[in-house]
Each structure stands twice: as C-alpha cells, then as structure tokens.
Protein backbone atom coordinates (compact mmCIF):
# COMPACT_ATOMS: atom_id res chain seq x y z
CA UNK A 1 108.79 155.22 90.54
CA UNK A 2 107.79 158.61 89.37
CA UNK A 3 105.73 160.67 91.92
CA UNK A 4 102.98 161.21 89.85
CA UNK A 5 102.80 157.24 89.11
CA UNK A 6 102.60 156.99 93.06
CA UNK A 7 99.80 159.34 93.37
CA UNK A 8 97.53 157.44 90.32
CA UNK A 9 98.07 153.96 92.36
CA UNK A 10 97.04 155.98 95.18
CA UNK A 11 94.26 157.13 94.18
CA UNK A 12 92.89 153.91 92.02
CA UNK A 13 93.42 152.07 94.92
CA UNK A 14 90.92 153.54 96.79
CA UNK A 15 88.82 153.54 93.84
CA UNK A 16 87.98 150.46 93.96
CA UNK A 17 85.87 151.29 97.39
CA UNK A 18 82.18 151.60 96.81
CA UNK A 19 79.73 150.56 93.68
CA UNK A 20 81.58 149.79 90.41
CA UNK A 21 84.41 148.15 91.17
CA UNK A 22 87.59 149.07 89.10
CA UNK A 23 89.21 145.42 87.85
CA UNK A 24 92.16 146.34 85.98
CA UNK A 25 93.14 142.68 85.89
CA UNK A 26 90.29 140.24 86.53
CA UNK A 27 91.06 136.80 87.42
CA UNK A 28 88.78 133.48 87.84
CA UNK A 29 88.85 131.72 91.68
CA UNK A 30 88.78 127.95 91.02
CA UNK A 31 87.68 125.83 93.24
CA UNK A 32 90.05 124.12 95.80
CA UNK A 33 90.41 120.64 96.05
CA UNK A 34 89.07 120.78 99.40
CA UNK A 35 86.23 122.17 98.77
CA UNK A 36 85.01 119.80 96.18
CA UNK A 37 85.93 116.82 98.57
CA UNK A 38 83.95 118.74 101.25
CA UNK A 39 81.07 119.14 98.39
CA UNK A 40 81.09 115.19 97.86
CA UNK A 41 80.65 114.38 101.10
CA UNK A 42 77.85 116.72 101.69
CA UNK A 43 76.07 115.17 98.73
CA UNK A 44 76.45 111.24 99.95
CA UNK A 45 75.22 112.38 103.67
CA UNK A 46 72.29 114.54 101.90
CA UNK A 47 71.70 110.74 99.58
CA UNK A 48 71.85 108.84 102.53
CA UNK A 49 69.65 110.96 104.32
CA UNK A 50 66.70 110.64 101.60
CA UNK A 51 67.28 107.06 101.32
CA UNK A 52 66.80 106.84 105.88
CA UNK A 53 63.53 109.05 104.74
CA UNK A 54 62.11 106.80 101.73
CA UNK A 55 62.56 103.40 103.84
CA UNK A 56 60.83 104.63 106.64
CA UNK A 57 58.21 105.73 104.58
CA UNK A 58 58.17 102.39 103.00
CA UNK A 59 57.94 100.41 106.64
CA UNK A 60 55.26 102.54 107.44
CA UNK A 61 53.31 101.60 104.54
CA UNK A 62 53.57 97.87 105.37
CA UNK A 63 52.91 97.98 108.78
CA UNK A 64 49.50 99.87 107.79
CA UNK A 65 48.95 97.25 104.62
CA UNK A 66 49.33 94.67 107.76
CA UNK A 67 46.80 96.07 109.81
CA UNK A 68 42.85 95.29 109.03
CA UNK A 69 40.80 98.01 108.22
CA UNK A 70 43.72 100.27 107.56
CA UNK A 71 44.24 101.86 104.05
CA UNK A 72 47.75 102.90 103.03
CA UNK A 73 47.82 106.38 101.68
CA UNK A 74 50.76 107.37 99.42
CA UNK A 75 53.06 109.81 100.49
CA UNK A 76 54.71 111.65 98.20
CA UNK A 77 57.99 112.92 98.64
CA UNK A 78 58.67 116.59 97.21
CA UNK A 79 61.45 117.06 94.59
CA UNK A 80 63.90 120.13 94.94
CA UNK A 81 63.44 122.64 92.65
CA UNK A 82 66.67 124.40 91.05
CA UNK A 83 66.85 127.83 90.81
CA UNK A 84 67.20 128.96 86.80
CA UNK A 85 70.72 129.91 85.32
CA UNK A 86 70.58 132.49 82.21
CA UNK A 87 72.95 133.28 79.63
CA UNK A 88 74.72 136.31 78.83
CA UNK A 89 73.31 138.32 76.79
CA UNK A 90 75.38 141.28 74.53
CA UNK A 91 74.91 144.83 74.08
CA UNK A 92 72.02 146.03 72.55
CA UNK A 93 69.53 143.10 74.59
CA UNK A 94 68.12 145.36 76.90
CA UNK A 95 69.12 148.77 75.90
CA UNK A 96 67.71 150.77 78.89
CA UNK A 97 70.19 148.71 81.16
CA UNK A 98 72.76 150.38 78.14
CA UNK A 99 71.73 154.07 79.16
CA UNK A 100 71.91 153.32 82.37
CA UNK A 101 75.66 152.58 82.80
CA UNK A 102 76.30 155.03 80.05
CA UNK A 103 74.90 157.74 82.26
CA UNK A 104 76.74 156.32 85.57
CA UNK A 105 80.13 156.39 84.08
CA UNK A 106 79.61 159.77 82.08
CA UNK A 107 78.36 161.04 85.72
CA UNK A 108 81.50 159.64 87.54
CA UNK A 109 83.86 161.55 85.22
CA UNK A 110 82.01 164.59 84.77
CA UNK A 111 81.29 164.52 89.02
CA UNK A 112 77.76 164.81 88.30
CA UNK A 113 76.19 163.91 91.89
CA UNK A 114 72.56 164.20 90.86
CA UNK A 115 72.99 162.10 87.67
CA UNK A 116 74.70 159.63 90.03
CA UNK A 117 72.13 159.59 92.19
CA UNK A 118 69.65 158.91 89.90
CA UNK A 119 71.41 155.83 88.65
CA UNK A 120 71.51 154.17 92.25
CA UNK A 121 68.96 152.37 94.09
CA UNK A 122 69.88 154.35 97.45
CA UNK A 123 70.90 157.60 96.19
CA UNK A 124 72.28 158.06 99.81
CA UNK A 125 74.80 155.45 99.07
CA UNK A 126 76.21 157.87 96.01
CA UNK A 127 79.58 159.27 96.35
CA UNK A 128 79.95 162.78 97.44
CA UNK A 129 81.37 165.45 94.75
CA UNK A 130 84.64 165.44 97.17
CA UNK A 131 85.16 161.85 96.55
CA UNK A 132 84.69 161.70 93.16
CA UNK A 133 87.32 164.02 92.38
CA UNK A 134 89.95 162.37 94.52
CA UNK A 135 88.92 159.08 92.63
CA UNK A 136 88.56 160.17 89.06
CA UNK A 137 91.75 163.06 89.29
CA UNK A 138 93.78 161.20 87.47
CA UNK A 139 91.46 159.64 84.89
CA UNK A 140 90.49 161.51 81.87
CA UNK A 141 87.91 159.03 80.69
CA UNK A 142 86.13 155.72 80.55
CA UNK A 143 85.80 154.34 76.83
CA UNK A 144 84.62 151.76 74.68
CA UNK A 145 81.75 150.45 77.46
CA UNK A 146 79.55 147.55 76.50
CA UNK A 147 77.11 145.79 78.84
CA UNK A 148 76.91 142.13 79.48
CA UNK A 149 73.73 141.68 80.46
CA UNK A 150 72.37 138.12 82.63
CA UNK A 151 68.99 137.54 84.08
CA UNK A 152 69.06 137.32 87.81
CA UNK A 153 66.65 134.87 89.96
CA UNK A 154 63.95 137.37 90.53
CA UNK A 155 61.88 138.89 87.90
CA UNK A 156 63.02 142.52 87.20
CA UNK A 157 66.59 141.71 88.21
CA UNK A 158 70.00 141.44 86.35
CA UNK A 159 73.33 140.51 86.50
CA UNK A 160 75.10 143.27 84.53
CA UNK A 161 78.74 143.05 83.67
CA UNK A 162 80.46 146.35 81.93
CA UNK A 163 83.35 146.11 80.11
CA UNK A 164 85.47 149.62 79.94
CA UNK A 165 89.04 151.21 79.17
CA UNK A 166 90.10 153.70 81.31
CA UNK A 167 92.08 156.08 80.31
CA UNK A 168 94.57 157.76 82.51
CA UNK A 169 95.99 160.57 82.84
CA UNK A 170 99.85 160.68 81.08
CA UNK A 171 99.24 157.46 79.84
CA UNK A 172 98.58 157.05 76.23
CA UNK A 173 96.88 153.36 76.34
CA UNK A 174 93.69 152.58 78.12
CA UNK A 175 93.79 150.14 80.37
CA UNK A 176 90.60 147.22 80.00
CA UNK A 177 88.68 146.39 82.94
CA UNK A 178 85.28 144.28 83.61
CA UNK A 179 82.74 145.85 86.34
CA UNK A 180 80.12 143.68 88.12
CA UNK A 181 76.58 145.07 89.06
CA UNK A 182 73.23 144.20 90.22
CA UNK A 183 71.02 145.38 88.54
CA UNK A 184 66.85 145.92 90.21
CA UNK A 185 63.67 147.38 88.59
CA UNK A 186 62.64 150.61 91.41
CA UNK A 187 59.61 151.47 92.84
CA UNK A 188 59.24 153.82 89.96
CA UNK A 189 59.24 150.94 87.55
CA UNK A 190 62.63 152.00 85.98
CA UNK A 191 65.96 149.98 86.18
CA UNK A 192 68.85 151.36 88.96
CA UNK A 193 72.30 149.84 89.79
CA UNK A 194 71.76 148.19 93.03
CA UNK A 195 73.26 150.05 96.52
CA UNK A 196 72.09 148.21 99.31
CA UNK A 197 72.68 145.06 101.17
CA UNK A 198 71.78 142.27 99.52
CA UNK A 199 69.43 139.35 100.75
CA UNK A 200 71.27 136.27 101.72
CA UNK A 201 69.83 133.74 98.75
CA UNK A 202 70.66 136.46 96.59
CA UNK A 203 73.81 137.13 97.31
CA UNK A 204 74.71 133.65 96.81
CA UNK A 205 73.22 133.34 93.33
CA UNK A 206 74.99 136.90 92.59
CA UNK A 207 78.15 135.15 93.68
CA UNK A 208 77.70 131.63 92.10
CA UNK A 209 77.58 133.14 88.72
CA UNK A 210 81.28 133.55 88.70
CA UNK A 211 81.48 130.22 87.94
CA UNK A 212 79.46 129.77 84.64
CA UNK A 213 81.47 129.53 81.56
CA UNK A 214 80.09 132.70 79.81
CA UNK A 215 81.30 134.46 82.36
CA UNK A 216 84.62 132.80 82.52
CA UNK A 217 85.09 133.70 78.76
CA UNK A 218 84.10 137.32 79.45
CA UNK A 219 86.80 136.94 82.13
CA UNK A 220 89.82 135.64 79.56
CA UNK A 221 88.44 138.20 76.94
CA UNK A 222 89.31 141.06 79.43
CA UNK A 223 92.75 139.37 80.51
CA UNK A 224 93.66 138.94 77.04
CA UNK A 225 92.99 142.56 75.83
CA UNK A 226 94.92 143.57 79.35
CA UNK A 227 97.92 141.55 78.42
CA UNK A 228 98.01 143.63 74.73
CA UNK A 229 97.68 146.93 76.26
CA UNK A 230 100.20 146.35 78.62
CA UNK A 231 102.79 144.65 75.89
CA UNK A 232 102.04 147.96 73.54
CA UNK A 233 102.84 150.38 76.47
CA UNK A 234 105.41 150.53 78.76
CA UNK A 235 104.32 152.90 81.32
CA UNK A 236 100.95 150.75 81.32
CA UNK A 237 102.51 148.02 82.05
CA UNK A 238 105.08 149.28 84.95
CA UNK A 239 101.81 151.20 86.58
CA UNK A 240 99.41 148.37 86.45
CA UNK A 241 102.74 145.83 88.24
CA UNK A 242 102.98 148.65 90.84
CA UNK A 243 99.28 148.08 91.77
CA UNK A 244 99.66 144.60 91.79
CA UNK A 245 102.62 144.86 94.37
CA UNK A 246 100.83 146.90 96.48
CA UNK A 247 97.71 144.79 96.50
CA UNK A 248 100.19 142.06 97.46
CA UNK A 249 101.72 143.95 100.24
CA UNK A 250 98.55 144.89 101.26
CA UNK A 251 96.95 141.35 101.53
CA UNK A 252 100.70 140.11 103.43
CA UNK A 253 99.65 143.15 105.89
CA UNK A 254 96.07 141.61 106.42
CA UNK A 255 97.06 137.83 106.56
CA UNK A 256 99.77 138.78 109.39
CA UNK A 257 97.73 141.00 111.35
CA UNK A 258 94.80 138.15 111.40
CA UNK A 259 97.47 135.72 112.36
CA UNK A 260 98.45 137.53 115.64
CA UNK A 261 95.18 138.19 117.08
C-alpha cells in the first residue's frame, strides 16, 4: 500500500475519536437470537408477575366484602406509560438544527476552534487546533450534508443524523458517510450538539432508535451510495478495504487481550 494511503487510514482512524463520528460504512446490529429469547422470557415473568398482583388484589377484596361493616374500596392498578417514538424528519424541518451542523463541519475543516466551540454544549469538550489538523490533514472537504432530523424524549431535544461525503485528499470520489448526534436546546435558548455524558434513560432511548425502520432505511441509503462510490473508484475502494482490515485487526487485538485477563 502506498505510504501516503497508510498515513490517511492513520489518521481517519483516529478520527473517529470524539463528537461526530466518521462512518464510512454504516451497518445495522440485529438482534441475536438470544436476546429475543431472553426478551420473551422477561415479558412472561413481568405477565405473571401482574397476574400474582391482580389476584391478590382480588382476595383482598372478598375477604373485606366478607366482613360486616367493611366496604371494599377499588384499587386501581396503574398502566405503564410508553415513552413517544418520532419520525424522521428531512432537511429543511428545523432549519436552525441545518446551520448548526453546517457551521460544525465548515469549522472542522477550516480548524476554526471558536466556531467549534460555539456549536458544542461543553465547549471544553471541543478539539484543540492541534488535533484538528492531524484529523482533517488529509481531507479537503465535507460535501453534500443534509440533516435527518428526529424528536428526542425531552422537549427541546433531537436526534440528528447528518449525511456527508468526504472528500480526501488524492482521491477523486467522495466517500458517503452518516453521523449521529444529540442534539439539546442551551441555557441560552439556542440549539448545540450535545458533549457531555448522557443520563442513563436517555442514553437508552438515544440508542434504541437504531432500531426503527426510518433509520434503518437511512442506514441502506448510505450503504448503497458507499457501494457506487467505491465501484466508480478504485483507489476508494482499496482505501476504504484497508480501513476495514485494520478495524478487524484491531477488534482480534481487543477480543484476545480480554480473553487472557
């Protein structure tokens, strides 16, 4: 592999540190087998459990019906309440959440710290101006970005997924990749890309959204429009199979090192 090859996986690698994700090829999890079996079973204990709960309440109500001068009072039992899934909406829905992420990427490749800053909910959490430039060396530009905008659980909140071609340097096609963010309304009542830690109950809602169909299409749109890029352009294609062997070396590394401790 050409050296300067090496030094783009390099350096896209460790990209992919930090707020904003790079996906260059996004694929869905499905759910294992055992998982869903584990799922069942945690349902019938959870039914059986309620049904324990409703004929107690039930013997309880006779034994008071039996007993003179006792009036049964009802007891009523509380109904779970399900949090709200939205839909994705396109580009153009909420078009301040637009300038947002068109001023965070034009900051990352023009290594504007302040602009970045401004964009994040914990400007401390922005990358320094050093670290930008070993990230973005090698790319000349993010194009074509469109927001994919979902409604989190909290009012103010959102689910923002940004679709973008990067275009690197001595490569003539731009290579599509999908970018998750959360999205929060700030103190000073305008929207910033999220850099904290997330609570727990939202993190799980943040996470559970991967497995909603419009986001599963927005998944298989990307993949598709990856697979003609790379088919069009050779040195695409032989750059974006050397990232995936090092991912796959690197995860081999991981799994045997957890193994021997």
């Amino acid at each position: 592999m050409k050296l300067k090859y090496k030094k783009i996986i390099l350096l896209t690698t460790m990209s992919t540190m930090g707020i904003g994700i790079l996906t260059l090829s996004v694929s869905q999890d499905r759910p294992k087998a055992e998982e869903q079996a584990a799922t069942t079973m945690f349902s019938a204990e959870v039914v059986q459990d309620e049904n324990v709960e409703d004929n107690e309440t039930l013997r309880m109500a006779d034994e008071a019906l039996a007993t003179p001068g006792v009036t049964a009072i009802p007891t009523e039992i509380p109904t779970p309440t399900s949090v709200p899934v939205y839909a994705i909406e396109q580009e153009g829905a909420y078009p301040e959440i637009d300038e947002l992420f068109a001023s965070y990427y034009s900051a990352k490749n023009n290594q504007d710290i302040d602009t970045l800053k401004s964009t994040l909910s914990d400007p401390d959490k922005a990358e320094s101006e050093e670290q930008l430039q070993i990230k973005t060396e090698y790319i000349e530009d993010y194009r074509n970005i469109k927001t994919y905008t979902k409604k989190s659980m909290i009012e103010g909140t959102y689910i923002v997924y940004v679709y973008h071609e990067i275009k690197f340097t001595s490569i003539n096609t731009p290579a599509p990749g999908l970018s998750k963010f959360y999205v929060i309304t700030g103190e000073d009542n305008k929207l910033k890309i999220f850099s904290g830690d997330m609570d727990s109950d939202i993190k799980a809602y943040y996470d559970d959204r991967k497995n909603d169909e419009d986001f599963i299409a927005l998944v298989e749109m990307t993949d598709e429009k990856s697979k003609k890029a790379k088919e069009q352009d050779e040195d695409l294609k032989n750059f974006w199979e050397s990232i995936d062997a090092m991912a796959s070396s690197e995860n081999s590394e991981n799994s045997e090192g957890d193994s021997t401790e």
